[in-house]
Protein backbone atom coordinates (compact mmCIF):
# COMPACT_ATOMS: atom_id res chain seq x y z
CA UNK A 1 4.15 4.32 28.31
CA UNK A 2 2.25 1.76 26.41
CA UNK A 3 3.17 3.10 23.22
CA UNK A 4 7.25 3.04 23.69
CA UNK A 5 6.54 -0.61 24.91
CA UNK A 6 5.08 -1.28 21.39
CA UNK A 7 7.54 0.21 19.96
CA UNK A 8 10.45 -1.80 21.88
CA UNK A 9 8.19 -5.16 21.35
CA UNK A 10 8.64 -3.93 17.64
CA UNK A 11 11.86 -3.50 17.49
CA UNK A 12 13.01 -6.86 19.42
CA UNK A 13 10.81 -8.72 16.79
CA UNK A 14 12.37 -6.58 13.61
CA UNK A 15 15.44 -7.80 15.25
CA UNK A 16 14.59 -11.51 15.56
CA UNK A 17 12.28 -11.83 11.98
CA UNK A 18 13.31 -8.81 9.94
CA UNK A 19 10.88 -7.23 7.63
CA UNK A 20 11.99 -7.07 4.35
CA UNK A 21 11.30 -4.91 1.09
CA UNK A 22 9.18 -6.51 -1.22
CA UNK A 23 10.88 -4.51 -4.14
CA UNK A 24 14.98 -4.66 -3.08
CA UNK A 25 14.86 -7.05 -0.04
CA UNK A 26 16.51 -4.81 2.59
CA UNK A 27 15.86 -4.83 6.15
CA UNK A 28 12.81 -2.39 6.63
CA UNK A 29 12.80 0.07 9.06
CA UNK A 30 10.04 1.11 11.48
CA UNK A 31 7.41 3.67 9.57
CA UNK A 32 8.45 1.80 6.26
CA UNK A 33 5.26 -0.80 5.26
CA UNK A 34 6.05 -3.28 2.35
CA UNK A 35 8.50 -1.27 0.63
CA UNK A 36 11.92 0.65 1.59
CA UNK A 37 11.47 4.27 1.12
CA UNK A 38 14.13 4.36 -1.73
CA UNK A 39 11.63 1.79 -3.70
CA UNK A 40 8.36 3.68 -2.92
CA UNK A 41 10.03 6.94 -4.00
CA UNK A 42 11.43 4.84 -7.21
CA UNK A 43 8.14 2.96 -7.84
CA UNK A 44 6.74 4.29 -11.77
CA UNK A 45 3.24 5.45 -11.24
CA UNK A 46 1.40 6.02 -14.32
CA UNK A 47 -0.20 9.16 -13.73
CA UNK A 48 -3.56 8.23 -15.73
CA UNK A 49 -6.84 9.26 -14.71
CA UNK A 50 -10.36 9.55 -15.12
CA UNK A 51 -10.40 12.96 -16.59
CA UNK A 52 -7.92 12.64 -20.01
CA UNK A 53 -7.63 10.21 -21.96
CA UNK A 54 -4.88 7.92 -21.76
CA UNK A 55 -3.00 5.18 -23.07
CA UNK A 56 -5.49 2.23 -21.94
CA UNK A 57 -8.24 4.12 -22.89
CA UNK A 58 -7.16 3.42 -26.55
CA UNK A 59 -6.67 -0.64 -25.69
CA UNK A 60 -10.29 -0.30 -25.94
CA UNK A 61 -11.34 1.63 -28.74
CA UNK A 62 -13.34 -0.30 -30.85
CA UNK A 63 -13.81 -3.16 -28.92
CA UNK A 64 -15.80 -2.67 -25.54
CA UNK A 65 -18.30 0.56 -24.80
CA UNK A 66 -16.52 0.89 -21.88
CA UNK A 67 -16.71 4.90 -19.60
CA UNK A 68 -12.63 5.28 -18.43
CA UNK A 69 -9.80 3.12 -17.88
CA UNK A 70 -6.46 4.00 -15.62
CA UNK A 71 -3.97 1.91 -14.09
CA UNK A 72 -1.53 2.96 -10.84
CA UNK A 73 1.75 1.46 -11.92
CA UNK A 74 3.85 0.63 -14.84
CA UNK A 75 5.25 -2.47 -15.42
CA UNK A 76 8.03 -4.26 -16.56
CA UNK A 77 9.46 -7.84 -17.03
CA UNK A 78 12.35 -6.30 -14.24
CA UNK A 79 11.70 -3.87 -11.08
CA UNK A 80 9.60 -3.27 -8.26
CA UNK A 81 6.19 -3.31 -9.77
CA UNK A 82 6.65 -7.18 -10.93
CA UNK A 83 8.03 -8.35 -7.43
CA UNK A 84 5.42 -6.75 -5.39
CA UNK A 85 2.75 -8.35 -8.03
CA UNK A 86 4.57 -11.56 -8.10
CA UNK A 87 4.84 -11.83 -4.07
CA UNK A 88 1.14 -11.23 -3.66
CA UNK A 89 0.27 -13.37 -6.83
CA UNK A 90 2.27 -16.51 -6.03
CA UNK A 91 3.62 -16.36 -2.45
CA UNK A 92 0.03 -15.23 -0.86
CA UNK A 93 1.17 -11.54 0.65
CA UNK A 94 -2.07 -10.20 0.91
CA UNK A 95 -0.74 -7.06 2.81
CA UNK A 96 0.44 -6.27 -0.61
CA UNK A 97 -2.92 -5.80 -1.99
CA UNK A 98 -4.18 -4.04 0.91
CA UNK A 99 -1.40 -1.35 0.53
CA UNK A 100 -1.75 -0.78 -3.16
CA UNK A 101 -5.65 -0.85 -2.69
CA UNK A 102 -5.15 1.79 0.37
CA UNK A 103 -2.84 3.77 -1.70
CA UNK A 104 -4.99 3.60 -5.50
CA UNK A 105 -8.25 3.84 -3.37
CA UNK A 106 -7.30 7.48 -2.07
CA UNK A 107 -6.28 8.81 -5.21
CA UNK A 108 -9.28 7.55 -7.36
CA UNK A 109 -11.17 8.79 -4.52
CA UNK A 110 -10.24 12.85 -5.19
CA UNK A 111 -10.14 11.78 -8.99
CA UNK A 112 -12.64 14.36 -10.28
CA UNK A 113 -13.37 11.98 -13.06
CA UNK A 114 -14.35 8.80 -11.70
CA UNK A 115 -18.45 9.05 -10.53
CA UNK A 116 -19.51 7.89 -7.58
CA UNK A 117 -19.51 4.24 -8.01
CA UNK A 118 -21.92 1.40 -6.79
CA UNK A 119 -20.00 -1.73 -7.06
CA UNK A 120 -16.27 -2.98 -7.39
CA UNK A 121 -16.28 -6.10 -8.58
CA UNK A 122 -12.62 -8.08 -9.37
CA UNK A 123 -11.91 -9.96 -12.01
CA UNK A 124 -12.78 -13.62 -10.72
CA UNK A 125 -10.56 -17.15 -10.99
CA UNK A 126 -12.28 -19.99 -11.84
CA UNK A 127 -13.56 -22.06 -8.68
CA UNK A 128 -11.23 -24.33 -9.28
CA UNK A 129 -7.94 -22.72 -9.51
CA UNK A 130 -9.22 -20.31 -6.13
CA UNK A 131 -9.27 -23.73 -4.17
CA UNK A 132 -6.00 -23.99 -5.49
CA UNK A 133 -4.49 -20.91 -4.99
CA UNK A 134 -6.91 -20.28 -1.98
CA UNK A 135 -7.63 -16.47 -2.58
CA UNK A 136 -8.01 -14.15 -5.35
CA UNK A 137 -4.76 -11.80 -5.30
CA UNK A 138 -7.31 -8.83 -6.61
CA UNK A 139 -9.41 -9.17 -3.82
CA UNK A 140 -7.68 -7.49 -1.40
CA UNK A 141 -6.97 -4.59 -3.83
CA UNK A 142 -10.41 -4.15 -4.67
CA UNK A 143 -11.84 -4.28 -1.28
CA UNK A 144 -10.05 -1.23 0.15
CA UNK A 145 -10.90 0.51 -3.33
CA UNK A 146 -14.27 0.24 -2.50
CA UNK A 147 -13.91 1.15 0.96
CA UNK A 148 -12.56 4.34 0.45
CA UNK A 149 -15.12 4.77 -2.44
CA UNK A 150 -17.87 3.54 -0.52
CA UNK A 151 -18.98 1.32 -3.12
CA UNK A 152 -20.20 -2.20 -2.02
CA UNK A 153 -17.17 -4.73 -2.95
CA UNK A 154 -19.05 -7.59 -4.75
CA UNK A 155 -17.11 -10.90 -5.47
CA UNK A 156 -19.82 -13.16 -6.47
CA UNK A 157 -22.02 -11.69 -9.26
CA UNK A 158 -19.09 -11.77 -11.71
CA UNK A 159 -18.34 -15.52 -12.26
CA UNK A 160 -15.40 -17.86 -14.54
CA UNK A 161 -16.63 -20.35 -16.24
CA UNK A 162 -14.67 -22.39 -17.53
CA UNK A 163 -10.55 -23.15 -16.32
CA UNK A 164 -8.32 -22.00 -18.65
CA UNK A 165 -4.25 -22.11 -18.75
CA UNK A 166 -1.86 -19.34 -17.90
CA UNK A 167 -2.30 -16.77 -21.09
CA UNK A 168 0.88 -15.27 -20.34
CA UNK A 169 2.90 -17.10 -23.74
CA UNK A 170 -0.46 -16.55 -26.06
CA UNK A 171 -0.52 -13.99 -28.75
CA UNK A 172 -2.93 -11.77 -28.79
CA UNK A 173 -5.31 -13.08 -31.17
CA UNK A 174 -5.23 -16.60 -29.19
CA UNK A 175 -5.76 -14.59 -26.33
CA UNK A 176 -8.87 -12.44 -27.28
CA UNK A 177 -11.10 -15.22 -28.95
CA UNK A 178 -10.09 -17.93 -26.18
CA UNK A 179 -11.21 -15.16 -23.93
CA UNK A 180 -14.74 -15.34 -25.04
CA UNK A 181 -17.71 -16.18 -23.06
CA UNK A 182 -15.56 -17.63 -20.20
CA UNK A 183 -17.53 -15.11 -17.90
CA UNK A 184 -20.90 -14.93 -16.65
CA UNK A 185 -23.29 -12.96 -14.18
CA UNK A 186 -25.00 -14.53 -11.41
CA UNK A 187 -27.97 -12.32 -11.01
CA UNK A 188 -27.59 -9.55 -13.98
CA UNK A 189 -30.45 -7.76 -12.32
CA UNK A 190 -28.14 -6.52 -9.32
CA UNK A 191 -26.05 -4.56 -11.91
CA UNK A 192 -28.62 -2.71 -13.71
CA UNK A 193 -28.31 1.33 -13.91
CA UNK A 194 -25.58 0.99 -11.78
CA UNK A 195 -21.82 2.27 -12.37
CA UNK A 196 -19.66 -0.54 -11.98
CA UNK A 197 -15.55 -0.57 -11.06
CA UNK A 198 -13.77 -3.51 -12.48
CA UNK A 199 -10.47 -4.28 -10.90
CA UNK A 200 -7.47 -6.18 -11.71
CA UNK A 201 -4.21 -6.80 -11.48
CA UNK A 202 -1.99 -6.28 -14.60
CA UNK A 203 -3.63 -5.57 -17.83
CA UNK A 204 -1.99 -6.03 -21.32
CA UNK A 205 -3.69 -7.09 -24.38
CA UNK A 206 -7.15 -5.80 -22.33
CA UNK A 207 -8.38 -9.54 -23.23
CA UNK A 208 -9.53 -10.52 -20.02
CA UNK A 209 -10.94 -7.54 -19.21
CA UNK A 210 -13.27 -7.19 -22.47
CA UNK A 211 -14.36 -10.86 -21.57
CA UNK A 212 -15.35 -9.20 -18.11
CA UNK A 213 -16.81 -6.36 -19.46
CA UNK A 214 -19.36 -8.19 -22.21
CA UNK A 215 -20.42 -10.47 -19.52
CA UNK A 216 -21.51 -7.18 -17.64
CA UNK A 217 -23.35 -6.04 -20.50
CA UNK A 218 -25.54 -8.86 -19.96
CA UNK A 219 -27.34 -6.16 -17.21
CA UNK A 220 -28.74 -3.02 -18.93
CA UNK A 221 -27.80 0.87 -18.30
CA UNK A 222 -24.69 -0.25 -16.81
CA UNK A 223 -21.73 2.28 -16.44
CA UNK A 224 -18.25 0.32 -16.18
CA UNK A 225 -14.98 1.60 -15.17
CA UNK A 226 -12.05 -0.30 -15.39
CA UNK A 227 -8.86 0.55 -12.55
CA UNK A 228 -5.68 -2.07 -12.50
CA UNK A 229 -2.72 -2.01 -10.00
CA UNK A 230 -0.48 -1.92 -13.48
CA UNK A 231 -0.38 -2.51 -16.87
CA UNK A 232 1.96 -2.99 -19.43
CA UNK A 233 3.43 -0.23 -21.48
């Protein structure tokens, strides 16, 4: 009885505040979460793992001593991947993060290749531009990573130091060296001989991320991972 009540109460309110699809923006029905079946089916999952190598892997070469890289999605300047990103990102849908997180965190979690891992940590925004925005759009993501890894989700080890611009126009040059030492650990101690999971959002040049990952070397017999919700073909 309760449960067809729900349901109805559901129903009135899909009726009086539709849910929409963060990918097409049609009316969602009840069982779909975020995204219309037709996008979920349609969204381009990279297929990388821990286990082969793959095509962020080689971002890296050369650069950063880091275990494994993968990333869930593709994406591109038009389609699903950037609305869901950009709705979380700059219009605060946090539900977002939780269901990619949910959704990445159960498939790294039978991913013969990743290690048990200790810590998730998220690549952090300066203090400054978090009071602005008011969260970190990776948190969410990263929290239900390491739940379903269950790794300890650690947001405050990992710090920005300095506020820098939107990198999106830079080339990648600019990028990498103004990249450099605008990251720092807390308390390197807490990361030592421990394997590490760093998480973002969309990687492309792998600029931000090496910044992250040298400021992690700063603890010793460290192991780090890196997953992202996409990245950029």
């Amino acid at each position: 009885m309760y449960s067809k009540l729900s349901n109805i109460i559901n129903d009135i309110n899909t009726i009086m505040m539709p849910r929409l699809c963060f990918g097409c923006n049609v009316r969602l029905y009840r069982g779909e979460q975020h995204l219309c079946t037709v996008c979920r089916d349609q969204l381009p999952l990279t297929e990388y793992n821990f286990t082969e190598e793959n095509a962020i892997d080689r971002i890296f070469y050369g650069r950063i001593p880091i275990k494994k890289a993968a990333a869930m999605l593709f994406y591109e300047e038009k389609g699903i991947v950037k609305n869901l990103i950009h709705s979380l990102k700059y219009k605060a849908q946090i539900p977002i993060g939780i269901f990619l997180g949910d959704w990445y965190g159960l498939l790294l979690k039978k991913d013969p290749g990743l290690p048990p891992i200790d810590l998730v940590i998220p690549v952090p925004l300066h203090k400054r531009k978090l009071r602005k925005r008011g969260f970190n759009q990776v948190a969410a993501f990263g929290k239900r990573i390491a739940f379903h890894l269950e790794a300890q989700y650690e947001d405050t080890l990992l710090l920005k130091t300095s506020n820098t611009k939107t990198q999106t126009k830079k080339n990648r040059f600019y990028r990498w060296h103004g990249n450099q030492d605008l990251y720092t650990l807390t308390e390197p101690i807490k990361a030592n001989n421990k394997s590490v999971l760093l998480v973002d959002d969309v990687i492309t040049t792998g600029a931000t991320l090496e910044a992250c990952t040298k400021a992690l070397m700063q603890s010793s017999g460290t192991s780090i991972y890196i997953a992202t919700m996409a990245m950029v073909p």
